[in-house]
Protein backbone atom coordinates (compact mmCIF):
# COMPACT_ATOMS: atom_id res chain seq x y z
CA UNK A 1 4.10 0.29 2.83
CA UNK A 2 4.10 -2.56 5.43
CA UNK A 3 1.46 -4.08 6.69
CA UNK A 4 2.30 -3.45 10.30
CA UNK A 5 2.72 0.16 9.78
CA UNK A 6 -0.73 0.51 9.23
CA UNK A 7 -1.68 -1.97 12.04
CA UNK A 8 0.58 0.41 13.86
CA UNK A 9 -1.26 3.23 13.02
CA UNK A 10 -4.65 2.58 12.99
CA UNK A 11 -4.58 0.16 15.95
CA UNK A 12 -5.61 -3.23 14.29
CA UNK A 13 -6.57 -4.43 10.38
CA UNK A 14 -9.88 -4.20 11.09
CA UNK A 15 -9.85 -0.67 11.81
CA UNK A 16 -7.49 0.15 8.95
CA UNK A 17 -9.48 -1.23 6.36
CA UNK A 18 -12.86 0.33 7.66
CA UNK A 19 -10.55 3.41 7.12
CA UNK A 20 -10.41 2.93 3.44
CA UNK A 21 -13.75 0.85 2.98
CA UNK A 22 -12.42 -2.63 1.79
CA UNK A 23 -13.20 -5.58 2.99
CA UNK A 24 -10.89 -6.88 5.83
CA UNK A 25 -10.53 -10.53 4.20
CA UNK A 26 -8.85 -9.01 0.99
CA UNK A 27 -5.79 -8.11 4.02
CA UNK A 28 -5.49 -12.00 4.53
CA UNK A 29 -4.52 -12.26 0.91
CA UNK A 30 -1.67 -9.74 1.27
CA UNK A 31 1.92 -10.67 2.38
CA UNK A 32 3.74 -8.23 4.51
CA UNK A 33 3.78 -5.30 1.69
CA UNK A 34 -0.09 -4.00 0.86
CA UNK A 35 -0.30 -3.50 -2.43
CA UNK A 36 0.54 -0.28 -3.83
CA UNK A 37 -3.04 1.08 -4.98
CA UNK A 38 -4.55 0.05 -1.53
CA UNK A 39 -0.91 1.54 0.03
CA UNK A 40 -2.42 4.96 -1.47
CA UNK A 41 -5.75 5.06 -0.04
CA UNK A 42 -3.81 4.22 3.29
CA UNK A 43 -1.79 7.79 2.81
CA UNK A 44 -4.96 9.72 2.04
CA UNK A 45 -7.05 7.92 5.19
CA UNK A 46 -3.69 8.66 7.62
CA UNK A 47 -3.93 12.54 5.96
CA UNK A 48 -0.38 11.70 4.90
CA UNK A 49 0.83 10.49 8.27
CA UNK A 50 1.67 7.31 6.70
CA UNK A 51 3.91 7.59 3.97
CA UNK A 52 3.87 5.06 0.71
CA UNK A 53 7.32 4.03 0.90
CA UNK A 54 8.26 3.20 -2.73
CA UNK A 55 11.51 1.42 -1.36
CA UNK A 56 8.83 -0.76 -0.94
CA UNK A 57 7.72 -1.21 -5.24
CA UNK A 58 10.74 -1.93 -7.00
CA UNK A 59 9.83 -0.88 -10.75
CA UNK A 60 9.89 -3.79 -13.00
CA UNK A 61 13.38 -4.06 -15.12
CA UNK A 62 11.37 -5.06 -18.41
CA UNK A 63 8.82 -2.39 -17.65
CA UNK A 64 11.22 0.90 -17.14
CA UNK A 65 12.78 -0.14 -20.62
CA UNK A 66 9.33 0.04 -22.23
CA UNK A 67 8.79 3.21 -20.84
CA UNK A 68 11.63 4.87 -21.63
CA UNK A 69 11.50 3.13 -25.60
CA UNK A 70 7.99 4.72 -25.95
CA UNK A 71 9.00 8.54 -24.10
């Protein structure tokens, strides 16, 4: 999920992040991609207008072999 989407969407960071009860300085920290566990609560604030976009988490290459060793 990109950050403008939800700037988009919930008219400026400020508002977005009252929206899901985090502190608006943690957004500074963030490049243009929020990260996927605060990308969640952003889905469940919109009621699912906003979508997660996984395009937007590649998986890990190291990670998905793990997971499929241990399955």
């Amino acid at each position: 999920m990109k950050k403008r989407e939800v700037i988009e969407y919930f008219g400026n960071m400020a508002r977005a992040m009252k929206a899901i009860g985090i502190s608006r300085s943690l957004a500074v920290k963030w490049g243009d991609v929020i990260p996927a566990q605060h990308a969640v609560s952003f889905v469940i604030a919109s009621n699912g207008e906003l979508r997660l976009g996984l395009e937007d988490y590649p998986l890990n290459k190291e990670q998905e072999q793990t997971t499929q060793q241990a399955a």
